[in-house]
Protein backbone atom coordinates (compact mmCIF):
# COMPACT_ATOMS: atom_id res chain seq x y z
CA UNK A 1 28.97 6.41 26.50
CA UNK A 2 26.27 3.84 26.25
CA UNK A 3 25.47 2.17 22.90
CA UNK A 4 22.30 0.93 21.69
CA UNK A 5 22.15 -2.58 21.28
CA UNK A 6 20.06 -4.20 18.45
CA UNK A 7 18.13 -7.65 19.81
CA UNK A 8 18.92 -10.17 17.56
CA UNK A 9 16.39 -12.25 16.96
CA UNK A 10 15.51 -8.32 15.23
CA UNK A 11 18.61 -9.03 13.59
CA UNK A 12 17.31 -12.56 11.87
CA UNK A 13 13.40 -11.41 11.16
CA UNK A 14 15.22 -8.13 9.25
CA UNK A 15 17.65 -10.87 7.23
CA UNK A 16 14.88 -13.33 7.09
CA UNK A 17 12.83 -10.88 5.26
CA UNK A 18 15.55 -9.37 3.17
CA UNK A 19 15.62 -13.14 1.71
CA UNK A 20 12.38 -13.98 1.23
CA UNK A 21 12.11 -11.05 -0.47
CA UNK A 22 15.03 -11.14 -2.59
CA UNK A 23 13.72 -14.67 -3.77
CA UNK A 24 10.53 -12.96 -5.16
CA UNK A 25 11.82 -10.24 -6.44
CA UNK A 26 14.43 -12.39 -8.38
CA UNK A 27 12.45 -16.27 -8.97
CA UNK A 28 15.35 -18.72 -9.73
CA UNK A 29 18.21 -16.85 -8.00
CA UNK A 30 20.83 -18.38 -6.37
CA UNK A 31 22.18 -18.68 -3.11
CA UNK A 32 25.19 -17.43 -4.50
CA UNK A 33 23.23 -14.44 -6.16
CA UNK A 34 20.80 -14.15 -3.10
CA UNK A 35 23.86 -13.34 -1.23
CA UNK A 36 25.38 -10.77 -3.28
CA UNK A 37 22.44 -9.04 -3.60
CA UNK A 38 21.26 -8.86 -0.27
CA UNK A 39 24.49 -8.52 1.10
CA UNK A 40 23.78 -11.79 3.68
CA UNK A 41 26.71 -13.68 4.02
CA UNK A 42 26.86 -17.47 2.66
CA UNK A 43 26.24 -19.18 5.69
CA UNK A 44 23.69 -17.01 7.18
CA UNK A 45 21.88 -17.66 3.92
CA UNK A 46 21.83 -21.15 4.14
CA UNK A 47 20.56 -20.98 7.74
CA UNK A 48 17.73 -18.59 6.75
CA UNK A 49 16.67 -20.48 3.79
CA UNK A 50 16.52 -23.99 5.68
CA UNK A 51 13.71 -22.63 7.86
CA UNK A 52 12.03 -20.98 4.92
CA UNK A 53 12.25 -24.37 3.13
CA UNK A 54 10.95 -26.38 6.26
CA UNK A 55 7.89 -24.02 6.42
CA UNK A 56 7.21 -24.55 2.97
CA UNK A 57 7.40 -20.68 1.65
CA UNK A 58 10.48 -21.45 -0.51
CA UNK A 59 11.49 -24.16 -2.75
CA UNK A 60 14.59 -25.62 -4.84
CA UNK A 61 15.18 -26.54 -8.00
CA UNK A 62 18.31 -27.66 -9.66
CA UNK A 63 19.89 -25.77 -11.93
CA UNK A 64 21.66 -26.65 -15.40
CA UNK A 65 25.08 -27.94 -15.52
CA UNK A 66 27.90 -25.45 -16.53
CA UNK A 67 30.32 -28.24 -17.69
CA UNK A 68 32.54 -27.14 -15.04
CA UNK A 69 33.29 -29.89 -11.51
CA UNK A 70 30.75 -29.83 -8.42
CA UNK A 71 27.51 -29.87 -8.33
CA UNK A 72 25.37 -27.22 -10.23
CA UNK A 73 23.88 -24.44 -8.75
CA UNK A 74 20.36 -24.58 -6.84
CA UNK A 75 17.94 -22.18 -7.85
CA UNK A 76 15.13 -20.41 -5.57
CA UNK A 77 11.46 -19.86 -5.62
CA UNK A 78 8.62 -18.95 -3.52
CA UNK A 79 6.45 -21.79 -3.23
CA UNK A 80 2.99 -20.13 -4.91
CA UNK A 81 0.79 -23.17 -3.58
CA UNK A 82 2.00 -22.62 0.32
CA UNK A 83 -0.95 -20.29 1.13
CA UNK A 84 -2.77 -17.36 0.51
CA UNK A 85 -3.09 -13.49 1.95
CA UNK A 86 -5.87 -11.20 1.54
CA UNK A 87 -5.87 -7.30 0.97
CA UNK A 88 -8.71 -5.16 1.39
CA UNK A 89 -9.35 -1.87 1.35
CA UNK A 90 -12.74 -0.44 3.20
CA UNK A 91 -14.17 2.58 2.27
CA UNK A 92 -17.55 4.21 2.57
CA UNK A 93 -18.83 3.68 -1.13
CA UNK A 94 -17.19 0.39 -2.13
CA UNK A 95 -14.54 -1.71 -1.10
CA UNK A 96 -12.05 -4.01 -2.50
CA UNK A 97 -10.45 -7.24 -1.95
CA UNK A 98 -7.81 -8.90 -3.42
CA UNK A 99 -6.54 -12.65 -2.87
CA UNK A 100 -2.63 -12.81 -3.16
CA UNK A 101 -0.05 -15.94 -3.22
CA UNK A 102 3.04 -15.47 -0.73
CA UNK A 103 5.10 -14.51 -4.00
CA UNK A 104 2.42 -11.22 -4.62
CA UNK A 105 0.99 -13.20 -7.82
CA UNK A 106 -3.05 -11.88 -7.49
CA UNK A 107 -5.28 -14.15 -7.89
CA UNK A 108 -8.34 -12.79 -8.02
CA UNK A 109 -9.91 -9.69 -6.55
CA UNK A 110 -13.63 -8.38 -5.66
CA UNK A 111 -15.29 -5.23 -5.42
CA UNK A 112 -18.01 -4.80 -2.92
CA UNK A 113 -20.21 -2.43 -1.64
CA UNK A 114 -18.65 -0.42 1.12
CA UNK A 115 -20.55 1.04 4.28
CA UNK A 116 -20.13 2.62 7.74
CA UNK A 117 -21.84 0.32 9.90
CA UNK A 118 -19.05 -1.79 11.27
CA UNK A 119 -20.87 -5.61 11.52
CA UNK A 120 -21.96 -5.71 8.24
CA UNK A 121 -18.67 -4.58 6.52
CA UNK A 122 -17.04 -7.39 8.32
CA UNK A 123 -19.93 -9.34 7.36
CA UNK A 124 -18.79 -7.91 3.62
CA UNK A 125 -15.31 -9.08 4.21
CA UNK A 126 -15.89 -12.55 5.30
CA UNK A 127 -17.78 -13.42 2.45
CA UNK A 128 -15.81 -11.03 -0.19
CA UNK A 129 -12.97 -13.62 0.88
CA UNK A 130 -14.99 -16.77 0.57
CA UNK A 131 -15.94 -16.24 -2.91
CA UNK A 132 -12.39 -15.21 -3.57
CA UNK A 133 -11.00 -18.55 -2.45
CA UNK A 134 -13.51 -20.49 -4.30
CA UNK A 135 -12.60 -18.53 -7.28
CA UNK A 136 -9.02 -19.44 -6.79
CA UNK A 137 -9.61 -23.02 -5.69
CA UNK A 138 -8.02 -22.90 -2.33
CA UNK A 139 -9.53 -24.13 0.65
CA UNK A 140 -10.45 -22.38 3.67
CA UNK A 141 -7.70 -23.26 5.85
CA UNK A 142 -4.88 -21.60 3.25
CA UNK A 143 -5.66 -18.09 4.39
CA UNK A 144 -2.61 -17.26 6.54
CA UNK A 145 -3.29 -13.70 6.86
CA UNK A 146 -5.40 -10.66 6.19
CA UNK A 147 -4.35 -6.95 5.65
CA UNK A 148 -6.79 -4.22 5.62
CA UNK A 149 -6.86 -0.44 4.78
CA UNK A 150 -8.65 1.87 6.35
CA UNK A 151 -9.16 6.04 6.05
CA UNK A 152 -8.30 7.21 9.26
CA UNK A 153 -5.77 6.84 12.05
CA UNK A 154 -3.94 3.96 13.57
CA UNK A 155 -2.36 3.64 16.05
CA UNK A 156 0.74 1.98 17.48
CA UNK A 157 -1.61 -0.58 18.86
CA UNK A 158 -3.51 -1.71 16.03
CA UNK A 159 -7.06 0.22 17.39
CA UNK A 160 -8.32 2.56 14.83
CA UNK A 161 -8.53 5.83 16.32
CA UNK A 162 -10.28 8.08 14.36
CA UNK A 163 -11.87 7.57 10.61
CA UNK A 164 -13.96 10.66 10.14
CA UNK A 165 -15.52 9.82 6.68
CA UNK A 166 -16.94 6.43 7.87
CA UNK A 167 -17.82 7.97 11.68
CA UNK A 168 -15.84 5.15 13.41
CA UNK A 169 -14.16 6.31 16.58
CA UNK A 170 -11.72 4.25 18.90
CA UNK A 171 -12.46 1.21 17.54
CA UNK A 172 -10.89 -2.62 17.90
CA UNK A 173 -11.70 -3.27 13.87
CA UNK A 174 -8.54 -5.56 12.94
CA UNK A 175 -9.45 -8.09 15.97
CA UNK A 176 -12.76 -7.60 15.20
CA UNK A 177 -12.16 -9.05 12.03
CA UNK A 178 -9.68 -11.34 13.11
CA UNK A 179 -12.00 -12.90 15.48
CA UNK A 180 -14.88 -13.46 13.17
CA UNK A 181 -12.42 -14.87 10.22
CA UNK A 182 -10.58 -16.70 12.73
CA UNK A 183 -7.15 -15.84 11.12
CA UNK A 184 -4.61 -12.58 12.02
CA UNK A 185 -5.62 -9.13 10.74
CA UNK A 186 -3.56 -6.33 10.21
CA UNK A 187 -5.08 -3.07 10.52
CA UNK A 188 -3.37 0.05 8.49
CA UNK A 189 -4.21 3.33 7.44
CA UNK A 190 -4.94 2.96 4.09
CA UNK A 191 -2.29 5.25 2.69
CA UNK A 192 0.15 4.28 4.92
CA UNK A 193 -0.82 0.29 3.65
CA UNK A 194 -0.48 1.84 0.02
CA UNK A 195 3.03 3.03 0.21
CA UNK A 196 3.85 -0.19 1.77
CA UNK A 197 2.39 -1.99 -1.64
CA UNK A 198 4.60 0.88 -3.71
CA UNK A 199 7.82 -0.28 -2.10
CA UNK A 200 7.63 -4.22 -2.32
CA UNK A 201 5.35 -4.37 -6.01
CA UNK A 202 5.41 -0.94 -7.70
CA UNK A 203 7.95 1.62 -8.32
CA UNK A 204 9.00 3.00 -5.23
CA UNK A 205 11.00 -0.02 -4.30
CA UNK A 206 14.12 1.46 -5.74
CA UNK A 207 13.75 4.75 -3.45
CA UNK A 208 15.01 4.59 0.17
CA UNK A 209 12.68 7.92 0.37
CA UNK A 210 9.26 8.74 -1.20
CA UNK A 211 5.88 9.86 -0.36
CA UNK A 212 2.86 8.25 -2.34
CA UNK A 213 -0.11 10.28 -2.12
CA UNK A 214 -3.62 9.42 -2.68
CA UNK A 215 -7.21 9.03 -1.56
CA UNK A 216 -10.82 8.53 -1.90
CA UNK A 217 -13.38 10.34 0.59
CA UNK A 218 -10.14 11.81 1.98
CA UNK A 219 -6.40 12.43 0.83
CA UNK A 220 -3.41 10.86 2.99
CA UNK A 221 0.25 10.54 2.68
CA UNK A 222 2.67 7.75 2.93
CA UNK A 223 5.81 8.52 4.34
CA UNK A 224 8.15 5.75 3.37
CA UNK A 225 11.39 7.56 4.85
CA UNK A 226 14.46 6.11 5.41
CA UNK A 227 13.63 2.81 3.97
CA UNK A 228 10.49 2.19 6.19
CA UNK A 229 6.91 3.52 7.02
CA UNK A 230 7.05 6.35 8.63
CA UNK A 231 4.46 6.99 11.25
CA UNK A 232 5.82 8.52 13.90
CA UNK A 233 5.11 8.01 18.16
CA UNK A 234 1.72 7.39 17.92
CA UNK A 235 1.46 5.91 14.66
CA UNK A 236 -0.39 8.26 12.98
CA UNK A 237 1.92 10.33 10.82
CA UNK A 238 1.39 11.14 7.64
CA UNK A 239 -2.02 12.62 7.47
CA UNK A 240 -1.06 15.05 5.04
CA UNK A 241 -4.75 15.56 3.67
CA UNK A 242 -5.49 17.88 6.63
CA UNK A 243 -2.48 20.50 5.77
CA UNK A 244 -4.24 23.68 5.48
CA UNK A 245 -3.97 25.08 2.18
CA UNK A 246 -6.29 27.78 2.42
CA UNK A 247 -7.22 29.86 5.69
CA UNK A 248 -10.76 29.96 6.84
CA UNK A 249 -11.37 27.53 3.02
CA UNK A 250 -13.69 24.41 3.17
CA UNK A 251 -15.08 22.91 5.33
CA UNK A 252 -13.37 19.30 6.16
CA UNK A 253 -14.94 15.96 7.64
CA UNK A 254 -12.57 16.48 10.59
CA UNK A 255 -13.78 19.76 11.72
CA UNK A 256 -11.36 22.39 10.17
CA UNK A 257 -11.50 24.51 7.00
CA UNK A 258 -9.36 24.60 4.14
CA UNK A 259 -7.87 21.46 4.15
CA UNK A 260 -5.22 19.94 1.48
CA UNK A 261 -8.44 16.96 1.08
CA UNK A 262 -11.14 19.53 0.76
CA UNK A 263 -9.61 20.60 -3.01
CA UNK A 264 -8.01 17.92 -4.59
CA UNK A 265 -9.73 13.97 -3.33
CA UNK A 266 -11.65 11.91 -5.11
CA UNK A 267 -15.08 13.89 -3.31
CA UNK A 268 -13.52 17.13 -3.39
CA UNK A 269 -13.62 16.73 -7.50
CA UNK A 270 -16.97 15.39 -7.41
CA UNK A 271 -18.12 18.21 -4.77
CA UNK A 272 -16.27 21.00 -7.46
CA UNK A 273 -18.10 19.48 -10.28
CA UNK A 274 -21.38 20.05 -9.11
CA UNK A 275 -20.68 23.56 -7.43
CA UNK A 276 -18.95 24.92 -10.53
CA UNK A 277 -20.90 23.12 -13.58
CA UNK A 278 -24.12 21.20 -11.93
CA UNK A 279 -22.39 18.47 -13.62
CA UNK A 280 -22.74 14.66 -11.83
CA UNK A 281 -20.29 11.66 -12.94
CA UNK A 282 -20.78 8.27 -11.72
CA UNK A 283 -16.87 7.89 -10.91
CA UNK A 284 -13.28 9.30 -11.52
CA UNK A 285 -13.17 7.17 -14.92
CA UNK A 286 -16.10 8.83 -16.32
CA UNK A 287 -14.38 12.44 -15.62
CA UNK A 288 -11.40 11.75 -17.04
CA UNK A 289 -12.91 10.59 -20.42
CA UNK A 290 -15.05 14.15 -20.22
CA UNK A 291 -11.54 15.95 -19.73
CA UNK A 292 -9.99 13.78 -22.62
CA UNK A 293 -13.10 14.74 -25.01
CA UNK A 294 -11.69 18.19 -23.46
CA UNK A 295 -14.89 19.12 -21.95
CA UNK A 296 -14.38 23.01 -20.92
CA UNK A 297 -16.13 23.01 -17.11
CA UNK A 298 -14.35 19.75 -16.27
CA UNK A 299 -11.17 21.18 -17.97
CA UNK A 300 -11.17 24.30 -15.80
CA UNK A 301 -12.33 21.90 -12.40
CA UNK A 302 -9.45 19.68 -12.91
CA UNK A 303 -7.08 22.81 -13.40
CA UNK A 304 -8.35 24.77 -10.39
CA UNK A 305 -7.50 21.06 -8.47
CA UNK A 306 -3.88 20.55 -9.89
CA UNK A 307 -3.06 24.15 -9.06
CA UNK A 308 -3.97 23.13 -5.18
CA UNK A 309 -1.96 19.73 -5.88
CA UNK A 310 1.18 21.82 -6.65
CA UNK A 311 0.87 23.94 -3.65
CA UNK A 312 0.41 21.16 -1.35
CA UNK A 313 3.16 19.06 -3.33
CA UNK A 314 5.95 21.76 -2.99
CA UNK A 315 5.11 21.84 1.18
CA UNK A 316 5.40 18.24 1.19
CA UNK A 317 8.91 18.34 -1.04
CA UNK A 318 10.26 21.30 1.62
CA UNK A 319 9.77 19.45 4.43
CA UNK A 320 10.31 16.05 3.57
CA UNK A 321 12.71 16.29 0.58
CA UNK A 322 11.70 12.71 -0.37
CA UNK A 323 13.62 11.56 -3.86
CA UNK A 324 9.89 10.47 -5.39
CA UNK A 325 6.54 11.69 -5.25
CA UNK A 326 4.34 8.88 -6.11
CA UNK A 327 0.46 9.62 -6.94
CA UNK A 328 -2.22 7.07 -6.46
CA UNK A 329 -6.09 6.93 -6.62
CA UNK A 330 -8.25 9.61 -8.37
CA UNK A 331 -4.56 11.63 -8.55
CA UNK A 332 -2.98 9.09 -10.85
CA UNK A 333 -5.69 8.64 -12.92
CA UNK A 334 -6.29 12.60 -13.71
CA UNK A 335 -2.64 13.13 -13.91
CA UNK A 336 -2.37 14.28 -17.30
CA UNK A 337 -4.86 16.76 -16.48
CA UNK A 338 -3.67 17.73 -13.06
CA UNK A 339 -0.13 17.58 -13.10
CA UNK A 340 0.32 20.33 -16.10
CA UNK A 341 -1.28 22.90 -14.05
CA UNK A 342 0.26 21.74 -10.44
CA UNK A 343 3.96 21.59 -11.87
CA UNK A 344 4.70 25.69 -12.32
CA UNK A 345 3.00 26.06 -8.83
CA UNK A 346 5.27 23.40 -7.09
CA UNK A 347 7.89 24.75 -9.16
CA UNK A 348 7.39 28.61 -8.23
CA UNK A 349 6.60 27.07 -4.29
CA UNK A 350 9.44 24.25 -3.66
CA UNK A 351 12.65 24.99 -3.01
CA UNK A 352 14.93 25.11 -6.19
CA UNK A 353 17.65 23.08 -4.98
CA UNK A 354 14.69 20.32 -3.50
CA UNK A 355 12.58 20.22 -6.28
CA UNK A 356 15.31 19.70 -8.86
CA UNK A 357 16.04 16.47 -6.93
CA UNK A 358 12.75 15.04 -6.66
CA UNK A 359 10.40 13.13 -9.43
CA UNK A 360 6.61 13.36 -9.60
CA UNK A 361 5.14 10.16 -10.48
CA UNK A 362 2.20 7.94 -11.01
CA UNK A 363 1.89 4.80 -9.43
CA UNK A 364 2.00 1.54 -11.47
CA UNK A 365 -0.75 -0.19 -8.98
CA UNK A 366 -3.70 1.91 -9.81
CA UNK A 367 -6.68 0.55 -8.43
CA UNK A 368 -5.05 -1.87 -6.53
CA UNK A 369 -2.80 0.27 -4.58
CA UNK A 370 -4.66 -0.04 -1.06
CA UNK A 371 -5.68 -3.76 -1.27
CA UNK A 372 -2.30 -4.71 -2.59
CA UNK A 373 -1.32 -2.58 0.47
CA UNK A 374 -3.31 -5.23 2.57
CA UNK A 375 -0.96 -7.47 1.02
CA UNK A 376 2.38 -6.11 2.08
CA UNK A 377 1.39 -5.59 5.79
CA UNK A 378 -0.08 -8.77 6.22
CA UNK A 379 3.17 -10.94 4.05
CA UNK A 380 5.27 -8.42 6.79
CA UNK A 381 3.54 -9.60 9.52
CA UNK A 382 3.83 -13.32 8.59
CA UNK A 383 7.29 -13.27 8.16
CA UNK A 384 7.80 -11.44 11.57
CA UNK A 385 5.53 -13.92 13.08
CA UNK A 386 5.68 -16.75 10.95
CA UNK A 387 2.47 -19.13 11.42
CA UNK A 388 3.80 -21.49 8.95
CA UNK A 389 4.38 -24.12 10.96
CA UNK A 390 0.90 -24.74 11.16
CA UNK A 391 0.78 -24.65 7.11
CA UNK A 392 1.73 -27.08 4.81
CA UNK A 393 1.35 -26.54 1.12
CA UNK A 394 -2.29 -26.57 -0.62
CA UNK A 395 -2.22 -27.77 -3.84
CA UNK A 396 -5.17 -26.58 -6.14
CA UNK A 397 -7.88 -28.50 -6.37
């Protein structure tokens, strides 16, 4: 019988990033308590965190004496003034950046108008990110990495296959970018990117298994299963917006009918609004104060949505039996009026024994799910292929 054998220089990025992220989650731990929480040995710990030390990400303090012999414990930190990473989410109406410090602190964070010619939203980017570094005083040369969230498919490779709503097709867009910002770029589907953010900042980090579900133009699914992304040989899983909820329904941006997207995004209210009550809304925010005032068309829109929601919730819960749902975007924000009429759907639809296991959520990133997504792939990246060697810490002007 032949065994699989796990590289290990795998081995050390895995326990290297188990660390580094048990510093941040936990500022002033340890070594002792690093270890017993991560489950690193001692010594393995003290290797890891010399090379995290020498490349400036983490620093040590001294702690307070106990009274008792030897010398008191040291206690960890991330250094906040190593560098910075950048998030940003593209999408056709407007876009969002957001400038992070190594331990996920944001700094600041820009909105900007979207667009579907490619040049001039990396044209966007570039200078989204110079203001936000002036606005955060850190020079140029701090930016160790960008992440960026896109609607549509990526692949394995990093080329962005297919993003119907902004009409790209088999494009190079993260070395695009990386080329004209001169720094690495990390291209993920958006959804994919926010379920990422959920894990290492929001409220999916305690769940080995959830889906966070969410969109703008579109609707796609983050599979975080079995502790990781999910996304399958091609790298594409997870584009749960195009589940067909209703045969021959609406018409879809990717060429089908009666797709998951088509009733319950961000458009797909907007679209229903107009159709149903030739009422207009200048964004998401603006339609749930109408609901609150408990306007009766947007009422009954919003209801005819969360009854789709529960359908395509209870397919998602029988095949993936996650332990969380997590909703993001236009989702969370109308989830008090969504969820009340989706619940006895998913409940009559999901499997008793599945759906008694599983909790429906909102997400505690809101509007900064996708961007802060940007975040997590790029911070991953780093510490897989650490370019700190060439950084030194950047103290603020």
């Amino acid at each position: 019988m032949h065994t699989r054998r796990i590289n290990s220089n795998t081995i050390r990025k895995i326990n290297a990033a188990r660390v580094f992220h048990g510093i941040r989650k936990a500022p002033g731990i340890s070594p002792q308590g690093l270890s017993k929480a991560t489950g690193i040995d001692l010594a393995t710990i003290s290797i890891i965190l010399a090379s995290l030390e020498q490349d400036g990400l983490v620093e040590r303090t001294q702690g307070q004496r106990t009274g008792r012999s030897g010398r008191p414990n040291s206690l960890l930190s991330i250094n906040e003034k190593t560098g910075v990473l950048a998030g940003v989410a593209v999408d056709v109406d407007e876009s969002e950046a957001v400038l992070c410090s190594f331990a996920g602190t944001r700094l600041a964070s820009l909105r900007f108008a979207g667009g579907t010619d490619q040049a001039r939203v990396i044209a966007a980017i570039k200078a989204a990110l110079a203001t936000l570094l002036k606005q955060a005083g850190y020079p140029r040369k701090a930016l160790a990495g960008v992440g960026v969230g896109v609607p549509g498919l990526v692949g394995l490779n990093g080329r962005l296959a297919l993003a119907p709503n902004l009409d790209w097709h088999d494009v190079d867009f993260g070395g695009a970018l990386s080329a004209a910002l001169a720094v690495p770029v990390q291209l993920e589907n958006d959804i994919k990117a926010a379920a990422a953010a959920e894990h290492l900042f929001g409220q999916g980090a305690p769940d080995a298994d959830f889906i966070y579900l969410s969109g703008r133009s579109g609707v796609g699914g983050g599979l975080y299963l079995g502790g990781a992304v999910y996304r399958g040989p091609l790298g594409m899983a997870g584009e749960v917006g195009h589940m067909k909820l209703v045969p021959n329904g609406r018409p879809c941006a990717c060429g089908g009918f009666g797709c998951f997207e088509t009733y319950v995004s961000e458009r797909a209210i907007f679209d229903s609004l107009l159709r149903e009550a030739k009422l207009v809304f200048p964004d998401i925010a603006a339609v749930r104060e109408a609901a609150l005032r408990g306007e009766a068309p947007v009422c009954a829109v919003l209801a005819e949505c969360g009854r789709h929601l529960g359908l395509g919730l209870a397919n998602l819960a029988n095949i993936f039996a996650p332990s969380r749902i997590v909703l993001g975007g236009a989702m969370g924000e109308l989830s008090a009026f969504l969820l009340p009429a989706a619940r006895p759907v998913f409940e009559a639809n999901a499997l008793r024994e599945i759906r008694c296991a599983i909790a429906i959520s909102v997400s505690s990133l809101g509007a900064f799910a996708v961007p802060m997504g940007g975040i997590a792939i790029a911070l991953q990246h780093f510490l897989e292929e650490p370019h700190a060697a060439a950084l030194r810490p950047h103290h603020l002007a």
